[in-house]
C-alpha atoms as a PDB file:
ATOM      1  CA  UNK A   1     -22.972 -10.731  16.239  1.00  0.00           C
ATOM      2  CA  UNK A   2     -19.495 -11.828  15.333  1.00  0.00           C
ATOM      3  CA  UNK A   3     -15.964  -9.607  14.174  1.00  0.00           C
ATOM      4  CA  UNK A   4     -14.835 -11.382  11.876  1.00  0.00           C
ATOM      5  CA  UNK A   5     -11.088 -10.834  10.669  1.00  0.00           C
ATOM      6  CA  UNK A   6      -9.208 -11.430   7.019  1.00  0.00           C
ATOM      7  CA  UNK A   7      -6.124 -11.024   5.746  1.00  0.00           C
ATOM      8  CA  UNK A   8      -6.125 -10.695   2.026  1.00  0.00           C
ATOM      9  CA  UNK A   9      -3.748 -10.571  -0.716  1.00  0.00           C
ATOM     10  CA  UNK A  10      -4.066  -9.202  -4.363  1.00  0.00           C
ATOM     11  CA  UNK A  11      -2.768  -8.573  -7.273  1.00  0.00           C
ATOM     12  CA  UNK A  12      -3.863  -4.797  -8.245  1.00  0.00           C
ATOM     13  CA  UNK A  13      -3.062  -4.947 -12.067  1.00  0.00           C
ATOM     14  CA  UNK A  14      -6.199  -5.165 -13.009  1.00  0.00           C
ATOM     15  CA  UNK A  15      -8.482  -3.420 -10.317  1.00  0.00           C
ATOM     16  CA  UNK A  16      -9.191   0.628  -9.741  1.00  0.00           C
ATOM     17  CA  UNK A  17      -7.316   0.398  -6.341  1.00  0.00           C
ATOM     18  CA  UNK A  18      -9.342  -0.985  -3.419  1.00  0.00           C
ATOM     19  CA  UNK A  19     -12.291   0.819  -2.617  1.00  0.00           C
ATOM     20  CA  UNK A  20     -15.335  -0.217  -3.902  1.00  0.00           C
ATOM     21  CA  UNK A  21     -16.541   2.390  -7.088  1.00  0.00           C
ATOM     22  CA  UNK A  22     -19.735   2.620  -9.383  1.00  0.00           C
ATOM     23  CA  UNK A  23     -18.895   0.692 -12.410  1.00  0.00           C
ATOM     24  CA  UNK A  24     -15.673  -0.193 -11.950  1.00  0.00           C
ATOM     25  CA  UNK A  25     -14.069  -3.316 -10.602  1.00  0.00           C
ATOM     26  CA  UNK A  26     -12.520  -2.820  -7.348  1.00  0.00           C
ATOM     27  CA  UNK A  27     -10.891  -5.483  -4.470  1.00  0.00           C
ATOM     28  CA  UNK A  28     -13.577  -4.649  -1.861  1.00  0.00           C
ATOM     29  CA  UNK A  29     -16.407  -4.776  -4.654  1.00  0.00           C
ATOM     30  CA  UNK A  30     -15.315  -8.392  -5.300  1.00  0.00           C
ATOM     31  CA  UNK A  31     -14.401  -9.623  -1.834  1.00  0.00           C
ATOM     32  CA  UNK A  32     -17.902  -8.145  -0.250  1.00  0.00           C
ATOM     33  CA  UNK A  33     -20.136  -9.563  -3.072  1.00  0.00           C
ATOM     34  CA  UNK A  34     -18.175 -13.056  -2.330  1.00  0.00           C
ATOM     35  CA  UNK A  35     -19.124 -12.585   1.083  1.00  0.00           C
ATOM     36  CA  UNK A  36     -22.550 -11.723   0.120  1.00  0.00           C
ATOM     37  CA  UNK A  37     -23.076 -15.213  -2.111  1.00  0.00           C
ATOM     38  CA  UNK A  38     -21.758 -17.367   1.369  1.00  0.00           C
ATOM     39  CA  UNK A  39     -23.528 -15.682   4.074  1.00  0.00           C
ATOM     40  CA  UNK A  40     -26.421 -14.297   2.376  1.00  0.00           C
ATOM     41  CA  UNK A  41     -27.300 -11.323   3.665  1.00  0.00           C
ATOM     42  CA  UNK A  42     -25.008  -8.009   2.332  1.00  0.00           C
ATOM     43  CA  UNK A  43     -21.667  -7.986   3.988  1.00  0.00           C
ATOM     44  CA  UNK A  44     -19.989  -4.404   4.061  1.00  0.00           C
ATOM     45  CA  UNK A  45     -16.206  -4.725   4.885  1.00  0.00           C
ATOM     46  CA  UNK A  46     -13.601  -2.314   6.789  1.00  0.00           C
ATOM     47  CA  UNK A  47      -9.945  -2.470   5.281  1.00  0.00           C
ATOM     48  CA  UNK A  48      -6.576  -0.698   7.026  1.00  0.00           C
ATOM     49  CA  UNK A  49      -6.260   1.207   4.192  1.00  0.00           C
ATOM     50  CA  UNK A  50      -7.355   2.002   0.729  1.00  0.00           C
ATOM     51  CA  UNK A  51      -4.735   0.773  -2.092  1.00  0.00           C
ATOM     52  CA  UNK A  52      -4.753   2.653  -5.462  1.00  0.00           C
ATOM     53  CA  UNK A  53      -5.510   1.245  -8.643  1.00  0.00           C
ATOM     54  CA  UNK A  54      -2.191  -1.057  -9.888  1.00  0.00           C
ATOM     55  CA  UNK A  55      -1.235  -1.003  -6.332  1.00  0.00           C
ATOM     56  CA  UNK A  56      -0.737  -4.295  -4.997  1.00  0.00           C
ATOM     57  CA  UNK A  57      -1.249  -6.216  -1.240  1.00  0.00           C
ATOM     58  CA  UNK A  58       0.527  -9.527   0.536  1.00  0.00           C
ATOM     59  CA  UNK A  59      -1.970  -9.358   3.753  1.00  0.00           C
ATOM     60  CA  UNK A  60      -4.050  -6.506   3.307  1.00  0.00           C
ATOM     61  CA  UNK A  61      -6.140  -6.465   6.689  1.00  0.00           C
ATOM     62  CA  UNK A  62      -9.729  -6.634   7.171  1.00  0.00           C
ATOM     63  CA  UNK A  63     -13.283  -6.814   9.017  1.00  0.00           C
ATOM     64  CA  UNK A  64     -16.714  -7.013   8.754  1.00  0.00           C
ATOM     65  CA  UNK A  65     -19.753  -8.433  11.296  1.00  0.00           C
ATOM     66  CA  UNK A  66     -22.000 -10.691  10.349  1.00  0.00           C
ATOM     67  CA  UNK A  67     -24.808 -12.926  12.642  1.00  0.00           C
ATOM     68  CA  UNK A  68     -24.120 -15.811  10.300  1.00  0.00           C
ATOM     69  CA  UNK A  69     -23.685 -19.095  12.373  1.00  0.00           C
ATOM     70  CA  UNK A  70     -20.736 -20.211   9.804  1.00  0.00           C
ATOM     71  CA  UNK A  71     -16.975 -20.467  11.321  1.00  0.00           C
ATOM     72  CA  UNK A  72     -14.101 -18.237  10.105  1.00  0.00           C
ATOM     73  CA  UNK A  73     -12.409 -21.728   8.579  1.00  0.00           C
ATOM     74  CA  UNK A  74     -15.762 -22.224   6.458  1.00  0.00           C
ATOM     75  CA  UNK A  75     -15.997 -18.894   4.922  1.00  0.00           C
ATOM     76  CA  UNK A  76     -12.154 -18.923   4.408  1.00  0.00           C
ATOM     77  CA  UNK A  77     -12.578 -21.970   1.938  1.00  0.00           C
ATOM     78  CA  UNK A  78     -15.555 -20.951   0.657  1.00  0.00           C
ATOM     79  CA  UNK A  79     -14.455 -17.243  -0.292  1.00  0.00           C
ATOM     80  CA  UNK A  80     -11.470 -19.078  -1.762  1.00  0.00           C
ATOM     81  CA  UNK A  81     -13.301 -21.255  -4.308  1.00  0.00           C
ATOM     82  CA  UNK A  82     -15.506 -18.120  -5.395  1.00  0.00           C
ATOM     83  CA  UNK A  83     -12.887 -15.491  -5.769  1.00  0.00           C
ATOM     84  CA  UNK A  84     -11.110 -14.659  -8.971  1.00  0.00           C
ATOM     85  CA  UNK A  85      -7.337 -15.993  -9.188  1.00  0.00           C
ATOM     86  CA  UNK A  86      -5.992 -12.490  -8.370  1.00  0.00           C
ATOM     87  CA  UNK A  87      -7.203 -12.118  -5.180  1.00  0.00           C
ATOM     88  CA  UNK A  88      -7.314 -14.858  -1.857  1.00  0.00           C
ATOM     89  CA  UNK A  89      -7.636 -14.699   1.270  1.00  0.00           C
ATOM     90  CA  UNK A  90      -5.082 -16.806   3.322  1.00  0.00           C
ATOM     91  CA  UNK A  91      -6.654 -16.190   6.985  1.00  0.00           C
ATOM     92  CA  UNK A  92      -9.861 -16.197   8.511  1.00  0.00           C
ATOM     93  CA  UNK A  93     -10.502 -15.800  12.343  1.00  0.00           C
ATOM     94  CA  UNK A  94     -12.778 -14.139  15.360  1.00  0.00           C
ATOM     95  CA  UNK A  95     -11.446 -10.386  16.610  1.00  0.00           C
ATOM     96  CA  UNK A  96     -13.001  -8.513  19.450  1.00  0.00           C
ATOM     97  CA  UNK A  97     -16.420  -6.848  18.692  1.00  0.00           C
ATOM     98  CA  UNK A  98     -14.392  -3.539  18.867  1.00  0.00           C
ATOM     99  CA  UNK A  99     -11.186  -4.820  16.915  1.00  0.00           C
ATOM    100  CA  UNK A 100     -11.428  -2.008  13.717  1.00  0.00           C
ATOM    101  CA  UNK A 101      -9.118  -2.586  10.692  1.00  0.00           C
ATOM    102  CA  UNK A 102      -8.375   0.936   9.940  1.00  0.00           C
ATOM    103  CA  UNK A 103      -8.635   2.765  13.374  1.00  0.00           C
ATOM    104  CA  UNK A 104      -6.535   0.449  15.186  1.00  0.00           C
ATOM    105  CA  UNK A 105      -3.623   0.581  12.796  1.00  0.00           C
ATOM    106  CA  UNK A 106      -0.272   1.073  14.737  1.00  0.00           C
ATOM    107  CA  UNK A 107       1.658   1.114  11.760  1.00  0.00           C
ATOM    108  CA  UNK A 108       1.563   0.220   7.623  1.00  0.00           C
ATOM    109  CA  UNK A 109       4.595  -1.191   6.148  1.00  0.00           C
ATOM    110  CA  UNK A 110       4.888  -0.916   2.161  1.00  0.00           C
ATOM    111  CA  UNK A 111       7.482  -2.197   0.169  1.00  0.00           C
ATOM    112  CA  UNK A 112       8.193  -0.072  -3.481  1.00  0.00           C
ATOM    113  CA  UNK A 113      10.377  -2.648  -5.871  1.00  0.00           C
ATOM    114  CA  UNK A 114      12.908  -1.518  -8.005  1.00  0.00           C
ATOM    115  CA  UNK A 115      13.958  -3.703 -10.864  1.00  0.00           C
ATOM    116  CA  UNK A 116      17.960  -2.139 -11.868  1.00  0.00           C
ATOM    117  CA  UNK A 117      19.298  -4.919 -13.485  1.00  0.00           C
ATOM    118  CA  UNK A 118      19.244  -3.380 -16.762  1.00  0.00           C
ATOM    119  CA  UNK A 119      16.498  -5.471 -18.529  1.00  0.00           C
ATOM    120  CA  UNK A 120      12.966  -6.521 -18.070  1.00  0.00           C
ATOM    121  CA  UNK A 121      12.289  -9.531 -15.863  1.00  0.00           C
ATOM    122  CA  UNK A 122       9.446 -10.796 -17.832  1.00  0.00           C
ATOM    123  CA  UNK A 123       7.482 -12.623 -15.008  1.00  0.00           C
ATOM    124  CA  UNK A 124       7.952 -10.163 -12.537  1.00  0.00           C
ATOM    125  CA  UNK A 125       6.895  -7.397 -14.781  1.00  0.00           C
ATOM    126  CA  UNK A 126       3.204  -6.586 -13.064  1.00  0.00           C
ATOM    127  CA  UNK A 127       4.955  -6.255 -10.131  1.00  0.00           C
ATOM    128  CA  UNK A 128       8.465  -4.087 -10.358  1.00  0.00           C
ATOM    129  CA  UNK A 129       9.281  -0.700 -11.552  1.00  0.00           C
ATOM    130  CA  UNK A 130      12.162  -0.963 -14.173  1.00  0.00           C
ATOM    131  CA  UNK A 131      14.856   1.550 -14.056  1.00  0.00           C
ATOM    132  CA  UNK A 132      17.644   1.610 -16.787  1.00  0.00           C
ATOM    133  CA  UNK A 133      19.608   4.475 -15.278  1.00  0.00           C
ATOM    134  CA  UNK A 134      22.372   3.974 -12.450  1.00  0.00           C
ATOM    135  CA  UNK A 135      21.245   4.872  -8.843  1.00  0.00           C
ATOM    136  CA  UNK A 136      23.309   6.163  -5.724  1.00  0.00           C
ATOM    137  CA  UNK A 137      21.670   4.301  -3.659  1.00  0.00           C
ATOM    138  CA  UNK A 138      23.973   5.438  -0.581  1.00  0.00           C
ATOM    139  CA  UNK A 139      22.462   9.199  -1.073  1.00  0.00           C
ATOM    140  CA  UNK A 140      19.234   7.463  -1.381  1.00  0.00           C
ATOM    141  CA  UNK A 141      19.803   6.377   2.114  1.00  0.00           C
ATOM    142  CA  UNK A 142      21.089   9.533   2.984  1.00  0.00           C
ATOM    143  CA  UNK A 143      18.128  11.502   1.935  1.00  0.00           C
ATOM    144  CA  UNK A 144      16.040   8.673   3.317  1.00  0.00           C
ATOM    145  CA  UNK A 145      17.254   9.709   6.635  1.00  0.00           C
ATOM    146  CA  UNK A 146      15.920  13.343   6.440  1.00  0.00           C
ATOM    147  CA  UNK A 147      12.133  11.542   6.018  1.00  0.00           C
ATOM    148  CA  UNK A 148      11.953   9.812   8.975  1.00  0.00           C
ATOM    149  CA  UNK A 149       9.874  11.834  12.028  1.00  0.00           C
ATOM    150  CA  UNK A 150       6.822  13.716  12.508  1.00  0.00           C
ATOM    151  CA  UNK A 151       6.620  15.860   9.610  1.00  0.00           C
ATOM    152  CA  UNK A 152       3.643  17.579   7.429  1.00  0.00           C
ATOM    153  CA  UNK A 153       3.609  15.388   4.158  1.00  0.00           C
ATOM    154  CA  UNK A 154       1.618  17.157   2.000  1.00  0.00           C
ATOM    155  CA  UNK A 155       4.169  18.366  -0.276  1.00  0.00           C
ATOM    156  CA  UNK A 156       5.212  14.534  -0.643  1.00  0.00           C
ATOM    157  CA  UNK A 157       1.197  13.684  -1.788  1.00  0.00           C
ATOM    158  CA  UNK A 158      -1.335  14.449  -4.285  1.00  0.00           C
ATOM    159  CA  UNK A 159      -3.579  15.955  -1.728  1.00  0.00           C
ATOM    160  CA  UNK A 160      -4.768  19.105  -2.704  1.00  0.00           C
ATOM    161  CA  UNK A 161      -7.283  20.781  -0.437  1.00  0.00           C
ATOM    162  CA  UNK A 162      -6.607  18.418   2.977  1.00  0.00           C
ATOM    163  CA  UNK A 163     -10.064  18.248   5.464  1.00  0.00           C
ATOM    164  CA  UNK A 164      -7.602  16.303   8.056  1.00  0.00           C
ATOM    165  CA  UNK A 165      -4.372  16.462   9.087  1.00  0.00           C
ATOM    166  CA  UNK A 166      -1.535  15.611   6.654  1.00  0.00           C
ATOM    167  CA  UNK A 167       0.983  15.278   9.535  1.00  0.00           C
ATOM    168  CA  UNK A 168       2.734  11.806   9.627  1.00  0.00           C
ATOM    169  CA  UNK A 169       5.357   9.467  10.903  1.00  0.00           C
ATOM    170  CA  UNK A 170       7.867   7.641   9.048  1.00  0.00           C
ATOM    171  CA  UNK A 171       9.482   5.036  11.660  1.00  0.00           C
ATOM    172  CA  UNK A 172      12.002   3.287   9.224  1.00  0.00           C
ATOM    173  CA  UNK A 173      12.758   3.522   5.670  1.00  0.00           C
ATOM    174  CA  UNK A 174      15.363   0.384   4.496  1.00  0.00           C
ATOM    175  CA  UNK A 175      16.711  -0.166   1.145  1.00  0.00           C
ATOM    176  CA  UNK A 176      17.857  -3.777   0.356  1.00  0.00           C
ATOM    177  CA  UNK A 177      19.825  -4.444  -2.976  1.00  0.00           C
ATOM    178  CA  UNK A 178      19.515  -8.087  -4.191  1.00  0.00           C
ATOM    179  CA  UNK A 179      20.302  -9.508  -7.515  1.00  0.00           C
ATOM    180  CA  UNK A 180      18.765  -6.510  -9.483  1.00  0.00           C
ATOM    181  CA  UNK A 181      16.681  -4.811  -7.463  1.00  0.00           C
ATOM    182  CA  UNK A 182      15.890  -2.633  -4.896  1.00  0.00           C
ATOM    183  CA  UNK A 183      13.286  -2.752  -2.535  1.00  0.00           C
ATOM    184  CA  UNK A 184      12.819   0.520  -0.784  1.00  0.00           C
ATOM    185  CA  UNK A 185      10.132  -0.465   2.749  1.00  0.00           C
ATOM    186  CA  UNK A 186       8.565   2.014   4.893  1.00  0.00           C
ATOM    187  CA  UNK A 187       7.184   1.742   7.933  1.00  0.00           C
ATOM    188  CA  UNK A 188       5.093   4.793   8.940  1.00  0.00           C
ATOM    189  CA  UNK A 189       1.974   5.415  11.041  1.00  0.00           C
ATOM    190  CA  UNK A 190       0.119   6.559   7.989  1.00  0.00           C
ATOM    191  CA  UNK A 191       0.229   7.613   4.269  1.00  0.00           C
ATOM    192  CA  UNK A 192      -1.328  10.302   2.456  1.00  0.00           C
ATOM    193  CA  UNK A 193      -2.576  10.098  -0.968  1.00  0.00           C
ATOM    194  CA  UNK A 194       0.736   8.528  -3.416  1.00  0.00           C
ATOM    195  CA  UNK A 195       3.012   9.693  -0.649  1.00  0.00           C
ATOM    196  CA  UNK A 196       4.814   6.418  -1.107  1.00  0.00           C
ATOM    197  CA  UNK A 197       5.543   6.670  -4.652  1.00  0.00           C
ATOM    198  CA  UNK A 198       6.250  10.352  -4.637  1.00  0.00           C
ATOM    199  CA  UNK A 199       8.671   9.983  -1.833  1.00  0.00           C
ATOM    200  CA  UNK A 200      10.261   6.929  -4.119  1.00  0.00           C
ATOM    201  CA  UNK A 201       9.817   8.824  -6.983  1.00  0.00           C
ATOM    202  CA  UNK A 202      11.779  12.097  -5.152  1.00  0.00           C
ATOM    203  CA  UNK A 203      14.655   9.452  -3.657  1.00  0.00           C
ATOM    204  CA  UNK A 204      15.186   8.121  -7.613  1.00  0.00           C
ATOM    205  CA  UNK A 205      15.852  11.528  -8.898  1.00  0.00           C
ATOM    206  CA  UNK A 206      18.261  12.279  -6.035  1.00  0.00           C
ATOM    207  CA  UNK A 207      19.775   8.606  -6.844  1.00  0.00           C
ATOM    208  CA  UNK A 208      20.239   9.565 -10.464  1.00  0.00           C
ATOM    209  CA  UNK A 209      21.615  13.620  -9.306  1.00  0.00           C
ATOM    210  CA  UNK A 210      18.762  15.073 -10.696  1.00  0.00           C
ATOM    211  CA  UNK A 211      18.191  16.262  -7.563  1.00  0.00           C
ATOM    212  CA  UNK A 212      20.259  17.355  -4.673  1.00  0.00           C
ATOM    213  CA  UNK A 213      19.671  16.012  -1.187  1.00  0.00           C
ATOM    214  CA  UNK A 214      18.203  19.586   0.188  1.00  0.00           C
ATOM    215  CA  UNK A 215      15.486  18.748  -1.852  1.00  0.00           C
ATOM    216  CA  UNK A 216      13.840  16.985   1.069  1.00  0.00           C
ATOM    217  CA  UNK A 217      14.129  20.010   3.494  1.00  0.00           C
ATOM    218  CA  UNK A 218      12.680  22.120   0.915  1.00  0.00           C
ATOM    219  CA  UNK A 219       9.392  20.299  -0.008  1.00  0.00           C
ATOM    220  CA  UNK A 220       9.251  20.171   3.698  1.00  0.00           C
ATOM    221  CA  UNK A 221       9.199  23.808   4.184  1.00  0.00           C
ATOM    222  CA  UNK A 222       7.118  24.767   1.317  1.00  0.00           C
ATOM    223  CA  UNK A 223       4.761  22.028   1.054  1.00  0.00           C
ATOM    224  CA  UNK A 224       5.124  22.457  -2.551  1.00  0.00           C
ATOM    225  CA  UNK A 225       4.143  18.979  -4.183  1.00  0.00           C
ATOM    226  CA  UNK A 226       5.979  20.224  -8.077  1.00  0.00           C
ATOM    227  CA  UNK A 227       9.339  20.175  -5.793  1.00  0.00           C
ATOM    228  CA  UNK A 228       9.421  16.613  -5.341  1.00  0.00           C
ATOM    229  CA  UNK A 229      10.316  13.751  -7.468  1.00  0.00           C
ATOM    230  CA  UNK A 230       7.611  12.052  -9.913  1.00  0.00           C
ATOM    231  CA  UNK A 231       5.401   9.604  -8.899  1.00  0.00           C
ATOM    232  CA  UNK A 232       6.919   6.254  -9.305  1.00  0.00           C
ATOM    233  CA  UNK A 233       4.392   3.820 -10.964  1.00  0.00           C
ATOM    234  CA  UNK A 234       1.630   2.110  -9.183  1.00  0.00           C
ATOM    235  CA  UNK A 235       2.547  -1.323  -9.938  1.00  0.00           C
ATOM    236  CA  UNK A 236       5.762  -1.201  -8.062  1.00  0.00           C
ATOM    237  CA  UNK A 237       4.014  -0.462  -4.621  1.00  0.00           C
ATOM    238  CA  UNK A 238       2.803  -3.871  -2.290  1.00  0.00           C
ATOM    239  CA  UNK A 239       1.235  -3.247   0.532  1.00  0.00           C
ATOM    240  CA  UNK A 240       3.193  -5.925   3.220  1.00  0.00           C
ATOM    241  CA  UNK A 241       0.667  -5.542   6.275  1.00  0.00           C
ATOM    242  CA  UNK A 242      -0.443  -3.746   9.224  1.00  0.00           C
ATOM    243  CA  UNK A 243       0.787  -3.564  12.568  1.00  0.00           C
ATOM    244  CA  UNK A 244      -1.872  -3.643  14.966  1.00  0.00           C
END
């Protein structure tokens, strides 16, 4: 039996988030009944994580295992020819039999987009968050600072009664400015449930001076998600890839 690895791109605007659900169209729901139609038998696939609805991917990682005879390059153009024009998959190759998209993850980098130019850019519209209002975007990186560690995020997440751990670890968060916008990526071991656009969310408000700094220190400490900052809108969010 072969491991068979993807990497897989998507447009979200359309889908309820990754993960296959009852009556609803979903990324996995499309790429495993793709997958289905080539090989012929079901195909169940493993992804590194599962992106919300409106949430978006560049190389979304994953696997399935199949005893299907067919090379990685054949279902690659296959899958391609069969999938709708908001999803493709741009790689296609053998991993170990124990190779597992989601335990294996080192680290998940995510990239929120900030459009602050002051007016709609019409063709990236699925795909930025605009913001009228004027940011700091040095306290941004000031506060940014005080997320980075091993800390408890639940207060940052709309988890509400957590069976696992909600301790995490934020390696890097950078904020690049570029002919208006802001991309705000983090690097982290993990992510909760919207921790990424509740952390944005919390950094605009402190941006604007809505909220102080000590903010961060506080939702720490209390856990208390109606501390933070709002979530910032799903289609904003791309996940960029996994480090494995």
């Amino acid at each position: 039996m072969s491991n068979i690895r993807l990497l897989v791109s998507y447009d979200g605007s359309r889908y309820y988030g990754f993960q296959r659900q009852v009556g609803k169209p979903t990324v996995q729901q499309k790429l495993e009944d793709v997958l289905t139609d080539i090989i012929g038998s079901p195909i169940q696939i493993t992804a590194s994580g599962r992106t919300d609805a409106g949430v978006h991917a560049k190389a979304q990682t994953v696997n399935f295992h199949t005893d299907s005879t067919l090379f990685p390059q054949d279902i690659l153009k296959s899958i391609n020819e069969k999938l709708p024009s908001d999803i493709a998959v741009w790689d296609a190759k053998y991993v170990s039999d124990r190779f597992h998209s989601r335990y294996n993850v080192l680290k998940k980098v995510y990239t929120y987009r900030i459009n602050t130019s002051g007016h709609s850019n019409v063709f990236e519209r699925k795909f930025v968050f605009d913001f009228y209002d004027s940011l700091d975007i040095e306290k941004m990186r000031e506060a940014a600072k005080l997320l980075m560690g091993t800390h408890d995020f639940i207060g940052f997440s709309s988890v509400k009664k957590p069976k696992k751990s909600t301790v995490r670890k934020i390696f890097d968060i950078e904020m690049t400015e570029k002919d208006g916008e802001l991309d705000i990526t983090y690097t982290a071991s993990g992510y909760l449930h919207n921790m990424v656009r509740i952390i944005t969310g919390t950094l605009i408000e402190i941006g604007t001076g809505e909220k102080d700094i000590s903010v961060i220190d506080e939702v720490f400490e209390t856990g208390d998600r109606s501390k933070a900052g709002f979530t910032a809108p799903a289609k904003g969010l791309i996940m960029e890839y996994a480090l494995y």
